[in-house]
Protein backbone atom coordinates (compact mmCIF):
# COMPACT_ATOMS: atom_id res chain seq x y z
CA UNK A 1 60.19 -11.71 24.00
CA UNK A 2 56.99 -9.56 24.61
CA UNK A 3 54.94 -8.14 21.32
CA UNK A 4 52.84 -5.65 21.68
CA UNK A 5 49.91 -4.59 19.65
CA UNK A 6 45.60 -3.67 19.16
CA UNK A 7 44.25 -4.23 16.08
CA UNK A 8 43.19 -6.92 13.47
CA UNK A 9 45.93 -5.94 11.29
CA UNK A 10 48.62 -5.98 13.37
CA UNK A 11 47.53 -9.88 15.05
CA UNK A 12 47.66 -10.80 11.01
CA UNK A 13 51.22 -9.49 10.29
CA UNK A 14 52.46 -10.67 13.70
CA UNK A 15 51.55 -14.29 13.55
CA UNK A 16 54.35 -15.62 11.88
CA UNK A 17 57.08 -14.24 15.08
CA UNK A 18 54.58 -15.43 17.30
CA UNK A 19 54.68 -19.08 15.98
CA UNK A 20 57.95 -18.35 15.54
CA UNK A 21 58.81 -17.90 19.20
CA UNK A 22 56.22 -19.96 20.97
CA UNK A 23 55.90 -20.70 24.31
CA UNK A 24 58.75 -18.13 24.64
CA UNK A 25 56.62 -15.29 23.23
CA UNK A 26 54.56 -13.09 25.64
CA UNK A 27 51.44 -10.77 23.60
CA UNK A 28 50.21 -7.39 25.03
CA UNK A 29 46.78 -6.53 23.19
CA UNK A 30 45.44 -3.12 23.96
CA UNK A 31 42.12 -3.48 22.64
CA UNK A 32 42.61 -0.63 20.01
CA UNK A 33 40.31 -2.14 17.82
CA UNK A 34 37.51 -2.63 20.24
CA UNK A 35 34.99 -4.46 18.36
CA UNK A 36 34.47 -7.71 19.78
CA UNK A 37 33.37 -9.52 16.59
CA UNK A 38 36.01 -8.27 14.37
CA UNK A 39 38.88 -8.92 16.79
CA UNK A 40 37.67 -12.59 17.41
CA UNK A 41 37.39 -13.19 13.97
CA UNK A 42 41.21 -13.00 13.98
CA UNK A 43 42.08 -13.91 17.09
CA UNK A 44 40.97 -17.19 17.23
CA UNK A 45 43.26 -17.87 13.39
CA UNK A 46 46.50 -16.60 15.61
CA UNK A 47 49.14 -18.54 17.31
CA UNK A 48 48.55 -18.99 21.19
CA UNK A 49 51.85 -16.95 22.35
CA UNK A 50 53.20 -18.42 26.15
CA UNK A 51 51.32 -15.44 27.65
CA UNK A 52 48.43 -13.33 27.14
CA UNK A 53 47.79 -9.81 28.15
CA UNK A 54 44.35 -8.45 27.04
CA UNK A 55 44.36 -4.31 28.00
CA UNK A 56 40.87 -3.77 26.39
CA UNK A 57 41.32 0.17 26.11
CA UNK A 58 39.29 0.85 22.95
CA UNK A 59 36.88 3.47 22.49
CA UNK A 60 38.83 6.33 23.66
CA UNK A 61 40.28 9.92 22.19
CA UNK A 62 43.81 8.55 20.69
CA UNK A 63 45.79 10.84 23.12
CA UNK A 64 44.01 9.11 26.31
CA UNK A 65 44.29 5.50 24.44
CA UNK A 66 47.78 6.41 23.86
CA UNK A 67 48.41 7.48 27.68
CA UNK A 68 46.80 4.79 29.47
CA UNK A 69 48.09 2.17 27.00
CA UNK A 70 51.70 3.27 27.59
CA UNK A 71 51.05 3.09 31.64
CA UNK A 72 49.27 -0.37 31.52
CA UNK A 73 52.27 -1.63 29.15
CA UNK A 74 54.66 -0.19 31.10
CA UNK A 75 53.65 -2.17 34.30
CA UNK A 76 53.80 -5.48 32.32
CA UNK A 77 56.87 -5.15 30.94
CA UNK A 78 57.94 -3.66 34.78
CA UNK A 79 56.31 -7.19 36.13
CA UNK A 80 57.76 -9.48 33.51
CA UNK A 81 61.07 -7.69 31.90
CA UNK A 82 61.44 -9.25 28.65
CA UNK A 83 64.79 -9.76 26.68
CA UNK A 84 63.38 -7.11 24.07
CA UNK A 85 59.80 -5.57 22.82
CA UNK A 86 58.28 -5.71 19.18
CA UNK A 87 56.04 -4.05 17.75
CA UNK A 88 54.66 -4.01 14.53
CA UNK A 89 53.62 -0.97 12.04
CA UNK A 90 51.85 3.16 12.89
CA UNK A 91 49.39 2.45 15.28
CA UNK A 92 48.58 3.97 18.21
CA UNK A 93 49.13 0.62 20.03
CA UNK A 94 52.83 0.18 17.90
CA UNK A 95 53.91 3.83 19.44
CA UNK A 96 52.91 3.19 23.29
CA UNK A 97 54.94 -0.20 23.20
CA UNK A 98 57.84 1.99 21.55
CA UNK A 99 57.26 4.64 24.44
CA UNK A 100 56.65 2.25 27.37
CA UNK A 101 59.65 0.14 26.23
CA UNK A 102 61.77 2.97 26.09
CA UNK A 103 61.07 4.31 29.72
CA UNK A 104 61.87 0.46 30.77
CA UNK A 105 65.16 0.67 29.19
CA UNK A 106 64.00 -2.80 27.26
CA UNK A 107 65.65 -2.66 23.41
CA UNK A 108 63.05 -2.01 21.01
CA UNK A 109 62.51 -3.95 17.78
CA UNK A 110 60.36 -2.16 14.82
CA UNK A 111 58.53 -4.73 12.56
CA UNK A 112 57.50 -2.71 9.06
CA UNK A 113 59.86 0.18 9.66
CA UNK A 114 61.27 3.12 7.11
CA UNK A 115 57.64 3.13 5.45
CA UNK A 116 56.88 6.80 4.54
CA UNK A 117 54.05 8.53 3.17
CA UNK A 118 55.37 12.41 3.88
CA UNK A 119 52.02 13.16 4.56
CA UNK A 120 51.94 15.05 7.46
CA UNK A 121 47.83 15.03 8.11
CA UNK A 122 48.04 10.81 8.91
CA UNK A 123 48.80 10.36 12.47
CA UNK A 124 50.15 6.92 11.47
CA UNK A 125 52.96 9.08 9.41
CA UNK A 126 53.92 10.95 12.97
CA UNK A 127 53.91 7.24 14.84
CA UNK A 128 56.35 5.31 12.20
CA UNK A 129 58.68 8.50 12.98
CA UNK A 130 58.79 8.39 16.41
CA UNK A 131 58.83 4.36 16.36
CA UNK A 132 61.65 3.80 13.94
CA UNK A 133 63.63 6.81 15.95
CA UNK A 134 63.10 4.66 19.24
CA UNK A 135 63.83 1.51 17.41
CA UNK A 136 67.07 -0.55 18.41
CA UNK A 137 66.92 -3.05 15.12
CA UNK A 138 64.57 -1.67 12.28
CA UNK A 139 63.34 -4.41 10.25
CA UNK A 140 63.02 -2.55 6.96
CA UNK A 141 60.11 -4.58 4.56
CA UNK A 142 62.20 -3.58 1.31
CA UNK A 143 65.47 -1.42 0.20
CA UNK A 144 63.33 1.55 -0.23
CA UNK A 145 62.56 1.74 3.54
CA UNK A 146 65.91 1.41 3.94
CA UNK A 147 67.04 4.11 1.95
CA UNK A 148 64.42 6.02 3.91
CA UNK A 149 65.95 5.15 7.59
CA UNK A 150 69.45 6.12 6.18
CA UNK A 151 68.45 9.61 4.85
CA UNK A 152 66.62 9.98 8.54
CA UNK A 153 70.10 9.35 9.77
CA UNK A 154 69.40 5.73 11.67
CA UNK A 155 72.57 3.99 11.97
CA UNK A 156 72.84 1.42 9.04
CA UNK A 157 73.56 -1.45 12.03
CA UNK A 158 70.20 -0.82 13.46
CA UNK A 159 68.41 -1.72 10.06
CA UNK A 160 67.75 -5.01 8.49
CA UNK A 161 65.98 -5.60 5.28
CA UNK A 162 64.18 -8.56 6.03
CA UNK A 163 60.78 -8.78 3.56
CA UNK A 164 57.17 -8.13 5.37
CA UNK A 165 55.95 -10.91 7.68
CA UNK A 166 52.26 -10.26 5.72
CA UNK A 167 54.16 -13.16 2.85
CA UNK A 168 54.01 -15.48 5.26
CA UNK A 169 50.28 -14.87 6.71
CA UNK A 170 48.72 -14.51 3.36
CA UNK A 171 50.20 -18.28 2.33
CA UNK A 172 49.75 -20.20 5.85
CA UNK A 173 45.26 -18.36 5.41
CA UNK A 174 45.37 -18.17 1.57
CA UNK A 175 42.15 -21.00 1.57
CA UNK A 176 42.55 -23.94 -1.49
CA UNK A 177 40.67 -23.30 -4.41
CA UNK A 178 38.15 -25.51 -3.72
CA UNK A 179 37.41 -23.34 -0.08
CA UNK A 180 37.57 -20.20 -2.51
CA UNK A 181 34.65 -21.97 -4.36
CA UNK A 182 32.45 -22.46 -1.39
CA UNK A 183 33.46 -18.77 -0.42
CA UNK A 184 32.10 -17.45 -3.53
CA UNK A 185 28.99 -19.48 -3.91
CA UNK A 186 27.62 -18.34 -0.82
CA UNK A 187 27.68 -15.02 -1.90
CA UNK A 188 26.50 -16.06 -5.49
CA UNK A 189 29.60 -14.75 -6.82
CA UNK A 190 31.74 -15.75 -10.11
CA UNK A 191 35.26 -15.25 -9.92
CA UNK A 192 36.40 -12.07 -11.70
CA UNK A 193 32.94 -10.97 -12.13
CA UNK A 194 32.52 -8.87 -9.17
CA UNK A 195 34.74 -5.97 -7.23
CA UNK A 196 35.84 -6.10 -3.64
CA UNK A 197 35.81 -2.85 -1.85
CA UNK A 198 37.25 -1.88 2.19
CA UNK A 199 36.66 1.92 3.12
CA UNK A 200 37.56 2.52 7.30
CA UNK A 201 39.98 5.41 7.36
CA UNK A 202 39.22 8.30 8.50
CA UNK A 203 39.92 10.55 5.45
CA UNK A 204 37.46 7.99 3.95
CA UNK A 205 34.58 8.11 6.46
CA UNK A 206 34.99 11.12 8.36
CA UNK A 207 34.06 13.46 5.83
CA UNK A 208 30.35 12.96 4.53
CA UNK A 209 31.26 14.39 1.39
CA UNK A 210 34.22 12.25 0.43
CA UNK A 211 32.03 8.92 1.86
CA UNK A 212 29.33 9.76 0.05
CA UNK A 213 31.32 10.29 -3.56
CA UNK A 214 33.24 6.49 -2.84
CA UNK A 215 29.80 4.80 -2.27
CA UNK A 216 28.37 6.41 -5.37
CA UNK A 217 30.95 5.34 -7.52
CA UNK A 218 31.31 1.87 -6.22
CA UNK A 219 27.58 2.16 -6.85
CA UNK A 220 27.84 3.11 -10.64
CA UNK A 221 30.49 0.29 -11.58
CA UNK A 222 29.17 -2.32 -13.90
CA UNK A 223 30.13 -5.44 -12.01
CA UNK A 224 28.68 -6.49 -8.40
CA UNK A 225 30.45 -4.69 -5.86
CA UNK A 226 31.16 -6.77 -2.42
CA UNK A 227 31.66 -4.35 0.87
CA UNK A 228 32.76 -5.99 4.13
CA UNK A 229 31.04 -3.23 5.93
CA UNK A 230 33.24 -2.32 8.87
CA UNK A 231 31.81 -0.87 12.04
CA UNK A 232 33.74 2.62 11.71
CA UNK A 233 32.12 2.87 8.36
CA UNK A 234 28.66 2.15 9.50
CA UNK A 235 28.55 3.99 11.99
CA UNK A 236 29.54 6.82 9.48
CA UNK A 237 27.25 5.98 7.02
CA UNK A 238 24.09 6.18 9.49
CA UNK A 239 25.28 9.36 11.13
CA UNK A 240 25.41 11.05 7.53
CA UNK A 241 22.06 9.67 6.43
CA UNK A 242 24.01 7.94 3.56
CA UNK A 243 22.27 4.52 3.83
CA UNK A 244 20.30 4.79 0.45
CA UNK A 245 23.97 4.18 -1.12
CA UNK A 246 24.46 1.11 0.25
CA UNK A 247 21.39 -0.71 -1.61
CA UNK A 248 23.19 -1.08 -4.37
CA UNK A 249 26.37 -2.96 -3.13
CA UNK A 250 26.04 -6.15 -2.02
CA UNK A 251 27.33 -5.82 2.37
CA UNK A 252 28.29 -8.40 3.82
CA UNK A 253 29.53 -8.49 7.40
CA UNK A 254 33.45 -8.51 8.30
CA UNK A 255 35.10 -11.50 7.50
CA UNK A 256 37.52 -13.70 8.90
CA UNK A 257 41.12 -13.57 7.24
CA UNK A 258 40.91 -16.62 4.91
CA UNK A 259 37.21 -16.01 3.78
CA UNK A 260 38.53 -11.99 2.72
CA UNK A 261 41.70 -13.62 1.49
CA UNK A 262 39.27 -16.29 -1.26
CA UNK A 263 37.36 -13.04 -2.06
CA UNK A 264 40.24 -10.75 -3.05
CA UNK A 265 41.57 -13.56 -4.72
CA UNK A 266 38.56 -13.98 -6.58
CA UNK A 267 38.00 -10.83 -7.42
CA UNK A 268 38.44 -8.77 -10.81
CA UNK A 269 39.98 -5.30 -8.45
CA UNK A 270 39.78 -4.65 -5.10
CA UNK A 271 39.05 -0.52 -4.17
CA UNK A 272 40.46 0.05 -0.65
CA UNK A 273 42.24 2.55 1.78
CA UNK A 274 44.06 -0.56 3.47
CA UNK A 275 47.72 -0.56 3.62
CA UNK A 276 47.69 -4.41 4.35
CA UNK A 277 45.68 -4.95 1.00
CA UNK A 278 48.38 -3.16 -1.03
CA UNK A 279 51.05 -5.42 0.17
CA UNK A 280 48.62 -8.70 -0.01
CA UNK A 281 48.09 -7.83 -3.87
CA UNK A 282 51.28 -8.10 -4.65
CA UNK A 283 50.90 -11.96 -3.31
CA UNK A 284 47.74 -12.38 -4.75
CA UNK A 285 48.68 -10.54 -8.17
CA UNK A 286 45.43 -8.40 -8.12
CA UNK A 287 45.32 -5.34 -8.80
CA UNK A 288 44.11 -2.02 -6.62
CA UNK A 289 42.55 0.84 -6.71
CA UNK A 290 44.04 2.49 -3.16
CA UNK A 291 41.21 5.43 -1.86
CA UNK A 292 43.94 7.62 -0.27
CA UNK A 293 45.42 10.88 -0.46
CA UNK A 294 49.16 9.18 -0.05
CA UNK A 295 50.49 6.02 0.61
CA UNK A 296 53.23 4.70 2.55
CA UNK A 297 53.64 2.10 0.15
CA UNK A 298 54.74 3.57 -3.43
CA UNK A 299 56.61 -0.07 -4.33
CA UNK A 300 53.08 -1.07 -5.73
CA UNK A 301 51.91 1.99 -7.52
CA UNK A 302 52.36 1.35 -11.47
CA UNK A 303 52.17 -2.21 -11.08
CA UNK A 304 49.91 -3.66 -8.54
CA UNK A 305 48.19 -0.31 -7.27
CA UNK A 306 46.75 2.69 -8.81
CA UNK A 307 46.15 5.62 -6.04
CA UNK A 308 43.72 8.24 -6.33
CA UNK A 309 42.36 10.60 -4.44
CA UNK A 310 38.43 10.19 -2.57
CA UNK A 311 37.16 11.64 -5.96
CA UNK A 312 35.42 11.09 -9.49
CA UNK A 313 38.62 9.36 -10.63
CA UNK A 314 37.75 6.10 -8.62
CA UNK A 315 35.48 4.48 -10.28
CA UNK A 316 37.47 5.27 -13.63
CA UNK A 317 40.43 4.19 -12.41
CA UNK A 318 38.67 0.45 -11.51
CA UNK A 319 37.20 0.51 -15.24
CA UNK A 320 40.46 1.01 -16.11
CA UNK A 321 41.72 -2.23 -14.80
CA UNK A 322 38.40 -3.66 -15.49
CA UNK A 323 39.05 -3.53 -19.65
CA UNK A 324 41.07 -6.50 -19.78
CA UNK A 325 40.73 -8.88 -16.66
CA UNK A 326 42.72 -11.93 -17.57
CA UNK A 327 45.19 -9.55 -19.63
CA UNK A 328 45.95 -7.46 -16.18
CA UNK A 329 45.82 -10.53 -14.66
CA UNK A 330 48.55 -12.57 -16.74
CA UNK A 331 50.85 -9.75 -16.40
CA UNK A 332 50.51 -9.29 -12.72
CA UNK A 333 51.67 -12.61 -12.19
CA UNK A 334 55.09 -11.72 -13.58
CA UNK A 335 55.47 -9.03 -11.32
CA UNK A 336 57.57 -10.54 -7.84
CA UNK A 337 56.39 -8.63 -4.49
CA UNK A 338 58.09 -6.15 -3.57
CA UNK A 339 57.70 -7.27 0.18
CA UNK A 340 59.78 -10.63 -0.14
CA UNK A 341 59.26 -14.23 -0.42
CA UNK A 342 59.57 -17.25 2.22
CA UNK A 343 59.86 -16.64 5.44
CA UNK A 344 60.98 -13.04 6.93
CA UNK A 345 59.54 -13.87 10.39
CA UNK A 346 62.93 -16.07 10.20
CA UNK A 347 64.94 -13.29 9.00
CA UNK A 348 63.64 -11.17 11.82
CA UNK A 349 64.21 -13.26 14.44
CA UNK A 350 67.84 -14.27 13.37
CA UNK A 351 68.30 -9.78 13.54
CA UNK A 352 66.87 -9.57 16.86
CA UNK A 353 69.02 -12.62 18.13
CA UNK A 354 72.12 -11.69 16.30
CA UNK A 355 71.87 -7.94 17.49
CA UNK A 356 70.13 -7.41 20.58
CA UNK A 357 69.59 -10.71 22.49
């Protein structure tokens, strides 16, 4: 069994198969997500698979990443043939282990498939596409991206419904609440008394307009607002001359998965443009405010997640949730996540097994 995959995200979700399989389990990383400190962060809270293959091919235009990582997957899975590929999610990394599996003629299992935003402009809407179209087994998260696959005409025996693997991460990191504690009080925070933010995508931070309107109205909210400032962002920032708007959040630097994990949990709302974060919510029963355009995830919206566009409606929409913490809170907590309980890494396994092994 090889898995292939690049970024932070992607090591998170993919855990639970690789402790799954063990010494059995062979991991390609590209190196998509090319900053050291970040990446080790994670890496070093992830399974040891039997193999490691480390491609380190970040920093380049997506169609050359995407080239060169399909070629240097390609000749490891040409090397070492595996009984079947996996790959998790939209990214860049997820689509060349689709492509490079294909040309090997090795059967292709899609971790997080049928998600769909219909939003054209997101590259990671054109990679879920082609991915789930390769795909041999889709392992749908809920019904919905089921029902998705079927209207795309996939076969309904190459789809299983299996929950999202992120269930299981989340609970094996999710820190006692005596580490939550410690978490907080070296940030001087009090739980539900401050706002937890994540801005990296490019809609986000690539547009000096739209970054600039998020900071200022994370800046005018009336509770302390934490920013794990990620490197994409910074560099953004700096390049717009946008700095001045980060003096009144309190940045701190990226943090490993079970320190962010004890601050979302201890937070009153989270504002982000992560698609992790709005399954993790639905875990933690917090609410958030998702920064985006669209979202692949709609099974949160009404419940866990309110979505805006980067706008004036932001920092409304978190006083919104803001006007009754512990009210939001006890009601959230009734809500089950959409993305499963247990263990789905199990029920993913048994699919590929039963189906293509």
């Amino acid at each position: 069994m090889t898995i292939v995959c690049g970024t932070r995200p992607e090591l998170i979700k993919l855990a639970p198969l690789v402790e799954h399989f063990g010494s059995a389990c062979t991991m390609i990383y590209t190196g998509q997500h090319y900053d050291r400190s970040m990446y080790s962060l994670i890496r070093r809270d992830v399974p040891e698979p039997g193999a490691f293959h480390e491609l380190r091919l970040g920093g380049l235009r997506r169609g050359d990443q995407l080239g060169r990582a399909v070629s240097a997957v390609d000749e490891v899975l040409a090397a070492h043939r595996p009984g079947a590929v996996i790959v998790q999610g939209d990214t860049t990394s997820a689509l060349a282990g689709a492509l490079a599996a294909n040309a090997c003629d090795v059967p292709l299992v899609h971790v997080e498939a049928g998600l769909r935003s219909y939003d054209r402009a997101m590259p990671e809407e054109h990679n879920r596409v082609l991915i789930d179209h390769l795909s041999d087994l889709c392992c749908a998260p809920t019904p919905l991206n089921r029902d998705n696959l079927l209207g795309e005409g996939v076969a309904d025996s190459r789809i299983a419904v299996t929950g999202n693997t992120v269930v299981e991460a989340l609970a094996h990191a999710l820190p006692s609440a005596d580490e939550e504690e410690v978490v907080l009080g070296d940030l001087g925070l009090k739980r539900d008394r401050y706002v937890l933010a994540t801005i990296h995508r490019p809609e986000n931070v690539d547009d000096a307009g739209n970054l600039e309107i998020v900071l200022r109205e994370l800046g005018a909210l009336p509770l302390p607002v934490v920013l794990p400032l990620h490197p994409r962002t910074a560099q953004r920032i700096t390049a717009f001359g946008l700095d001045r708007l980060l003096h009144g959040l309190q940045v701190v630097e990226p943090q490993s998965y079970g320190a962010f994990l004890a601050l979302a949990h201890g937070s009153a709302v989270i504002v982000s443009d992560s698609g992790g974060i709005q399954e993790e919510v639905s875990v933690l029963k917090r609410p958030v405010v998702v920064v985006r355009r669209s979202t692949e995830r709609p099974e949160i919206e009404g419940t866990f997640g309110t979505l805006v566009p980067p706008g004036p409606l932001v920092g409304s929409s978190v006083l919104a949730w803001l006007d009754d913490v512990e009210g939001h809170r006890a009601a959230l907590r009734e809500i089950p996540s959409p993305y499963g309980t247990g263990s789905p890494s199990e029920l993913i396994a048994a699919a590929v097994r039963a189906r293509l092994l």
